[in-house]
C-alpha atoms as a PDB file:
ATOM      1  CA  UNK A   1       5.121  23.666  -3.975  1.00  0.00           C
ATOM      2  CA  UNK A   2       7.847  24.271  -6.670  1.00  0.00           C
ATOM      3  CA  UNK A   3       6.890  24.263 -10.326  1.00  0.00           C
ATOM      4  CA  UNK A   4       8.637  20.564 -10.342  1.00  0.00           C
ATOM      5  CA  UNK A   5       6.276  18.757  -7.741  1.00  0.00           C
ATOM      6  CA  UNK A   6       3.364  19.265 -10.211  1.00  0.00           C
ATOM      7  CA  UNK A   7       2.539  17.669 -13.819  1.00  0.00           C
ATOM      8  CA  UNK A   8       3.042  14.419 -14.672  1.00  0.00           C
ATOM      9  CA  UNK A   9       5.457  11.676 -12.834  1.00  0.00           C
ATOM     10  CA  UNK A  10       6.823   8.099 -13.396  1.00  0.00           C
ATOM     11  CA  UNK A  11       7.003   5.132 -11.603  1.00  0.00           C
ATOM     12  CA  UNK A  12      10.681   5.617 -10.609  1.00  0.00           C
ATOM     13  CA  UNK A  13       9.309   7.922  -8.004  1.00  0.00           C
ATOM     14  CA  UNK A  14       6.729   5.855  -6.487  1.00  0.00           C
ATOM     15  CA  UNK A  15       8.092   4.727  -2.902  1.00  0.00           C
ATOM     16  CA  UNK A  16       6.127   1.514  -1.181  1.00  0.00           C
ATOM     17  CA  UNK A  17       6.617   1.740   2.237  1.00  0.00           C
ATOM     18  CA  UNK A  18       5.419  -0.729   5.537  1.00  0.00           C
ATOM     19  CA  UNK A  19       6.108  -0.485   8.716  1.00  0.00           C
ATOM     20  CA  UNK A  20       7.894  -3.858  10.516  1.00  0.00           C
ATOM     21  CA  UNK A  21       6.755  -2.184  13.921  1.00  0.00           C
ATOM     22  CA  UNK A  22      10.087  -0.241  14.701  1.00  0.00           C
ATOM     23  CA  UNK A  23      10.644   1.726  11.225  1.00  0.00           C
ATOM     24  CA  UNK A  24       8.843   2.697   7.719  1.00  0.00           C
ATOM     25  CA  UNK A  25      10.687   0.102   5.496  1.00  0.00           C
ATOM     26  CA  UNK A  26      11.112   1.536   1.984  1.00  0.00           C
ATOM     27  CA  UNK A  27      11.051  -1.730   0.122  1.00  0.00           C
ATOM     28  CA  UNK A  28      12.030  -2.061  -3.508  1.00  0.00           C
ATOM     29  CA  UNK A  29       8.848  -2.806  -6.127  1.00  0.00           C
ATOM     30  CA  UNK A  30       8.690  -3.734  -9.395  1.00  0.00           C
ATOM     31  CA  UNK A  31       4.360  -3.479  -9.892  1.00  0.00           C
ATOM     32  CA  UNK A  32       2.074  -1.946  -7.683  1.00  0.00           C
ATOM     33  CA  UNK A  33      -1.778  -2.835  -8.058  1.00  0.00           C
ATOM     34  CA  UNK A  34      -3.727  -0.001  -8.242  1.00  0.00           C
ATOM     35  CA  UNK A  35      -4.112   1.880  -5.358  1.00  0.00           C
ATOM     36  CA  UNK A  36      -7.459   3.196  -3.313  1.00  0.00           C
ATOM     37  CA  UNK A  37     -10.776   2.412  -2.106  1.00  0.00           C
ATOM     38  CA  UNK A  38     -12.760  -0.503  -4.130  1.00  0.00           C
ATOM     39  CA  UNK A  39     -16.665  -0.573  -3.282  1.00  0.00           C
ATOM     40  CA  UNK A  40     -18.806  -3.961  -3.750  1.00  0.00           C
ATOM     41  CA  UNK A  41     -22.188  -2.361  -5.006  1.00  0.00           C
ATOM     42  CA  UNK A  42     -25.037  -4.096  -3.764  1.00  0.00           C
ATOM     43  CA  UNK A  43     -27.895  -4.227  -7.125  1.00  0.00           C
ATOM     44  CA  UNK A  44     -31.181  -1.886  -5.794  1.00  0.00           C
ATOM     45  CA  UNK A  45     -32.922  -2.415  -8.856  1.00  0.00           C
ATOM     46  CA  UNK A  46     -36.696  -3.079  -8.720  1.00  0.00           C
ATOM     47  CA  UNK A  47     -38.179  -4.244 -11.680  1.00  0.00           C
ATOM     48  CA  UNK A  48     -40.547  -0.550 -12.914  1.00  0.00           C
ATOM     49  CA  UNK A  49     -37.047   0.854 -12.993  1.00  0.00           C
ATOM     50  CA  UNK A  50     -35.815   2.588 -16.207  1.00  0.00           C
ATOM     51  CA  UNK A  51     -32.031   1.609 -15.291  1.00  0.00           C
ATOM     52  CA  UNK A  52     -29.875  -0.616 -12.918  1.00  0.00           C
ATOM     53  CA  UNK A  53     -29.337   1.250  -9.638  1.00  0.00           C
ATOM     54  CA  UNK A  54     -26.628   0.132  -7.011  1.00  0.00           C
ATOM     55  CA  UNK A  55     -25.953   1.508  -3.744  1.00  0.00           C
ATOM     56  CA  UNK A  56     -21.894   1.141  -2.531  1.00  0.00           C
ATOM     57  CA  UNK A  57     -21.056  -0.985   0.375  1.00  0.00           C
ATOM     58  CA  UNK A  58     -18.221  -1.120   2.482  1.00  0.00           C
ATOM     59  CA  UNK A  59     -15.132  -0.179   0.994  1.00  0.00           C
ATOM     60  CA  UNK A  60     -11.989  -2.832   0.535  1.00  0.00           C
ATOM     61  CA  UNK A  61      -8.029  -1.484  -0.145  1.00  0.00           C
ATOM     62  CA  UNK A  62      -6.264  -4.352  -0.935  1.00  0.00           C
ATOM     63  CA  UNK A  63      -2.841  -4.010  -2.323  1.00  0.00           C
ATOM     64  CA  UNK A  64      -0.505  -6.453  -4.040  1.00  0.00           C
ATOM     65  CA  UNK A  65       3.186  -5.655  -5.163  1.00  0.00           C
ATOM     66  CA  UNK A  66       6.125  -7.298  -6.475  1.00  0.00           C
ATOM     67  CA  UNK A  67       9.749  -6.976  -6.352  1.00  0.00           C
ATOM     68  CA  UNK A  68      13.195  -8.486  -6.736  1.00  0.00           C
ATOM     69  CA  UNK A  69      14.322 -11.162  -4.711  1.00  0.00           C
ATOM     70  CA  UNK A  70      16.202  -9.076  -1.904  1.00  0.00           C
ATOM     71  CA  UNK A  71      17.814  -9.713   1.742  1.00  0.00           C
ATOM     72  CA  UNK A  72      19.137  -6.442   2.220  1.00  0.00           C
ATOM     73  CA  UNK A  73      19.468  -5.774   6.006  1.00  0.00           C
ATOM     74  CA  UNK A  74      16.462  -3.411   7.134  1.00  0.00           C
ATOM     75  CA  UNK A  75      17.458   0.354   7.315  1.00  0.00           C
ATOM     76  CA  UNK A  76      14.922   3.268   8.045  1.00  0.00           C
ATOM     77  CA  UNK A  77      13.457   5.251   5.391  1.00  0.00           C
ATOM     78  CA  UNK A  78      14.300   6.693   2.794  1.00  0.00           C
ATOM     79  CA  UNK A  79      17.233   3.999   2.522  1.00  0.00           C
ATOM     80  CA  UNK A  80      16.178   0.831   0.722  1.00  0.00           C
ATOM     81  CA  UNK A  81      15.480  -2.255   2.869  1.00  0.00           C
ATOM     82  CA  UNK A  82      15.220  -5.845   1.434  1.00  0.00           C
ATOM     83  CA  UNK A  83      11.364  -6.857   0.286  1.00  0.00           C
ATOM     84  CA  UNK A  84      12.294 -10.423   1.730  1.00  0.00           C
ATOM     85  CA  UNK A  85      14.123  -9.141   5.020  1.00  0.00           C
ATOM     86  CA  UNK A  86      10.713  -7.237   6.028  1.00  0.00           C
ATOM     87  CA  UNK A  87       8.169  -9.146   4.632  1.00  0.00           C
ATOM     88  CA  UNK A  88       8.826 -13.088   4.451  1.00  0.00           C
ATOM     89  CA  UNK A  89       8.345 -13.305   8.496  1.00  0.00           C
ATOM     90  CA  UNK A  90       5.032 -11.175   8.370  1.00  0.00           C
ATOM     91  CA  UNK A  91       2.706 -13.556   6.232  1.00  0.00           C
ATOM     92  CA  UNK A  92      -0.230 -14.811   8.319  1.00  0.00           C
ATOM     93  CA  UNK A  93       0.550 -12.623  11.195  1.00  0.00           C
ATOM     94  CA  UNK A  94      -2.309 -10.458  12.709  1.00  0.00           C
ATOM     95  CA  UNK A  95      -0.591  -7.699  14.047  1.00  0.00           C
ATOM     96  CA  UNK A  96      -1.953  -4.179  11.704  1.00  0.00           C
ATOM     97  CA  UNK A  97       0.950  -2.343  10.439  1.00  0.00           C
ATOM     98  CA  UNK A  98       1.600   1.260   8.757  1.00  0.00           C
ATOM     99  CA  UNK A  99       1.187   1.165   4.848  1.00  0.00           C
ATOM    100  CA  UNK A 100       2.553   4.458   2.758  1.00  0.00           C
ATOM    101  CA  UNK A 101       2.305   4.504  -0.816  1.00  0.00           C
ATOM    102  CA  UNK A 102       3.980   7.622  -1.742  1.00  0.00           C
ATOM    103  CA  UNK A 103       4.100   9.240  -5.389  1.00  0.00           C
ATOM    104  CA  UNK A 104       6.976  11.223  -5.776  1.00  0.00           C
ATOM    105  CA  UNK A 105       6.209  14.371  -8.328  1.00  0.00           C
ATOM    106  CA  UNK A 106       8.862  14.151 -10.862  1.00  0.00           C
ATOM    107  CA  UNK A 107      11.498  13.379  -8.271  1.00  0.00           C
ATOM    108  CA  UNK A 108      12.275  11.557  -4.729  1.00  0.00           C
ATOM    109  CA  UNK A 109       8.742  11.987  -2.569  1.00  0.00           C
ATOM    110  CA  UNK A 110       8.143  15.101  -0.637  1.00  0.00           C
ATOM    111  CA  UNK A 111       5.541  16.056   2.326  1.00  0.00           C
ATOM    112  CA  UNK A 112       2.868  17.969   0.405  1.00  0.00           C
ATOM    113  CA  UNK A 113       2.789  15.499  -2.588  1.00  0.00           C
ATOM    114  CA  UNK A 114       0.123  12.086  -3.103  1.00  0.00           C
ATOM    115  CA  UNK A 115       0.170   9.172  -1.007  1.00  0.00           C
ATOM    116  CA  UNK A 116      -1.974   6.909   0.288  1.00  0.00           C
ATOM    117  CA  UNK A 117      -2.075   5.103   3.437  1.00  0.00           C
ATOM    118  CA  UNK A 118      -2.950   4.488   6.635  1.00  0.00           C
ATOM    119  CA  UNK A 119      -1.084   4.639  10.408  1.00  0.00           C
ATOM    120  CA  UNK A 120      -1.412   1.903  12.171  1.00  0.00           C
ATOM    121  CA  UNK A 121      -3.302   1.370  15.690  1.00  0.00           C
ATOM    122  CA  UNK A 122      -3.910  -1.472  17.385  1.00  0.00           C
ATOM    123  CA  UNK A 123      -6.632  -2.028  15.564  1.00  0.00           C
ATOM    124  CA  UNK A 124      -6.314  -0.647  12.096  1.00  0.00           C
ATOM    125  CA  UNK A 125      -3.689  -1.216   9.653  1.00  0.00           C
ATOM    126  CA  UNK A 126      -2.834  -3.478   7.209  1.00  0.00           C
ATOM    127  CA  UNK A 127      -1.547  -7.165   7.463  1.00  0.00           C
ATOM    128  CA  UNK A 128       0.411  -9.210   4.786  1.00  0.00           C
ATOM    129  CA  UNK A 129      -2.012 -11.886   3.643  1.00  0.00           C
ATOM    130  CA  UNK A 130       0.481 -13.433   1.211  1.00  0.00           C
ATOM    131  CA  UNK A 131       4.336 -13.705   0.668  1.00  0.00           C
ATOM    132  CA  UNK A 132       5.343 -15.851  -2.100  1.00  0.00           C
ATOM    133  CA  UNK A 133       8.633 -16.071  -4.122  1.00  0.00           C
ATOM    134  CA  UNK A 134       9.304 -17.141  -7.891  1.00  0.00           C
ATOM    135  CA  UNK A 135      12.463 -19.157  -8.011  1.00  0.00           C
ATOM    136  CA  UNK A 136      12.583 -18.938 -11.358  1.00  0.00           C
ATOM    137  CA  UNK A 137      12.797 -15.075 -11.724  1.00  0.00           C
ATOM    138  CA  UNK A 138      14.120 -14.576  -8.392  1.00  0.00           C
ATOM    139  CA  UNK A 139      11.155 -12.237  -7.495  1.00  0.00           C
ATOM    140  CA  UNK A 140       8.413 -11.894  -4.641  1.00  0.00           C
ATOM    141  CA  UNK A 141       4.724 -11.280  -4.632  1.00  0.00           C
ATOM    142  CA  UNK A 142       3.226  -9.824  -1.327  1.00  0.00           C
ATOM    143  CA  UNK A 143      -0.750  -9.379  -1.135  1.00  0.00           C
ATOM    144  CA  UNK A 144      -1.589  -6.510   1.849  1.00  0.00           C
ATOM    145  CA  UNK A 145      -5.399  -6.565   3.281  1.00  0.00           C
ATOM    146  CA  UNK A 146      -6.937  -4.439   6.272  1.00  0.00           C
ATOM    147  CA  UNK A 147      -7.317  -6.111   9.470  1.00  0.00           C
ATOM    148  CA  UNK A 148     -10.992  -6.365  10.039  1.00  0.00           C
ATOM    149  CA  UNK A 149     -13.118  -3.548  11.369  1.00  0.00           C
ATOM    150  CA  UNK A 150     -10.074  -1.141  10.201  1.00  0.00           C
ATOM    151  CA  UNK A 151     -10.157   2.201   9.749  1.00  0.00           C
ATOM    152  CA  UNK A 152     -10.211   3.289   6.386  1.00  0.00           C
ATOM    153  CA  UNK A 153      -6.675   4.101   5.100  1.00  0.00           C
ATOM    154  CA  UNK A 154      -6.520   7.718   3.178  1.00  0.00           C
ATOM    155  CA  UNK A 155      -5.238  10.066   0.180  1.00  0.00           C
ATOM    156  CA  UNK A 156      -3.393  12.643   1.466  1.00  0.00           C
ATOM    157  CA  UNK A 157      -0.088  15.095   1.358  1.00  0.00           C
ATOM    158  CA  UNK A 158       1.850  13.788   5.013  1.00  0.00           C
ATOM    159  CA  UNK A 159       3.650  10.640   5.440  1.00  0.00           C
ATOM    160  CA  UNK A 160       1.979   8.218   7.607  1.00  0.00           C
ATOM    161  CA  UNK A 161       3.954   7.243  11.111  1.00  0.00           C
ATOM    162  CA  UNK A 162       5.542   4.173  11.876  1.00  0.00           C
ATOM    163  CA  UNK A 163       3.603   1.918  14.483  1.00  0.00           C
END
């Protein structure tokens, strides 16, 4: 790595990428929830205990974004595809796609720096569990869960693969 693809970064290069089964999409955001592995803790406490105990249970990776209103024609990645062209037909459906968050280092994302994500198979990935838009703002909200029994998606330096 080059002295610029360490330190600090902004959001500007954060690229949000999902896959609409032929390409990565890079889709435009606005907000990004945070991003990795949330454990429910299950309370193993007894009652002679000094302090509360907990043991982790399965991990969740939900991810919610937002963007501007959009219906730019879908073009592969790096270009920019519209957040509405990719996602408003993909609410509800079961099919587990590729999800890439990718944190560019102080400029465009590069293989070696963060991202987190998972490749799809056909039966891990993620699925869009919500697709609204805000007429008022002109802006759209997309919610993205793992498909049950998924593999767990991943930090890590490589983009993930289309699927």
């Amino acid at each position: 790595m080059t002295a610029n693809t360490t330190g600090r970064t902004v959001n500007r290069w954060l690229y949000f990428l999902f896959s609409d089964g032929t390409a990565m999409r890079n889709i435009p955001v606005t907000s990004v929830s945070v991003v990795g592995l949330v454990y429910d803790e299950v309370d193993l406490t007894a009652y002679q205990d000094a302090v509360k105990g907990a043991l982790p249970n399965h991990p969740d990776a939900p991810i919610s974004i937002t963007g501007p209103m959009d219906t730019t024609a879908v073009a592969a990645s790096p270009a920019i595809s519209g957040g509405h062209t990719v996602l408003a037909g993909m609410a509800g459906v079961a099919t587990p796609r590729s999800l890439d968050v990718q944190f560019g280092m102080r400029h465009a994302w590069e293989s070696g720096e963060p991202q987190f994500g998972i490749t799809a198979t056909a039966t891990s990935g993620y699925i869009v569990t919500s697709y609204t838009v805000d007429p008022s703002s002109m802006t759209f909200s997309a919610t993205f869960k793992l498909i049950p029994a998924s593999s767990v998606p991943a930090w890590g330096t490589a983009a993930e693969a289309v699927s």
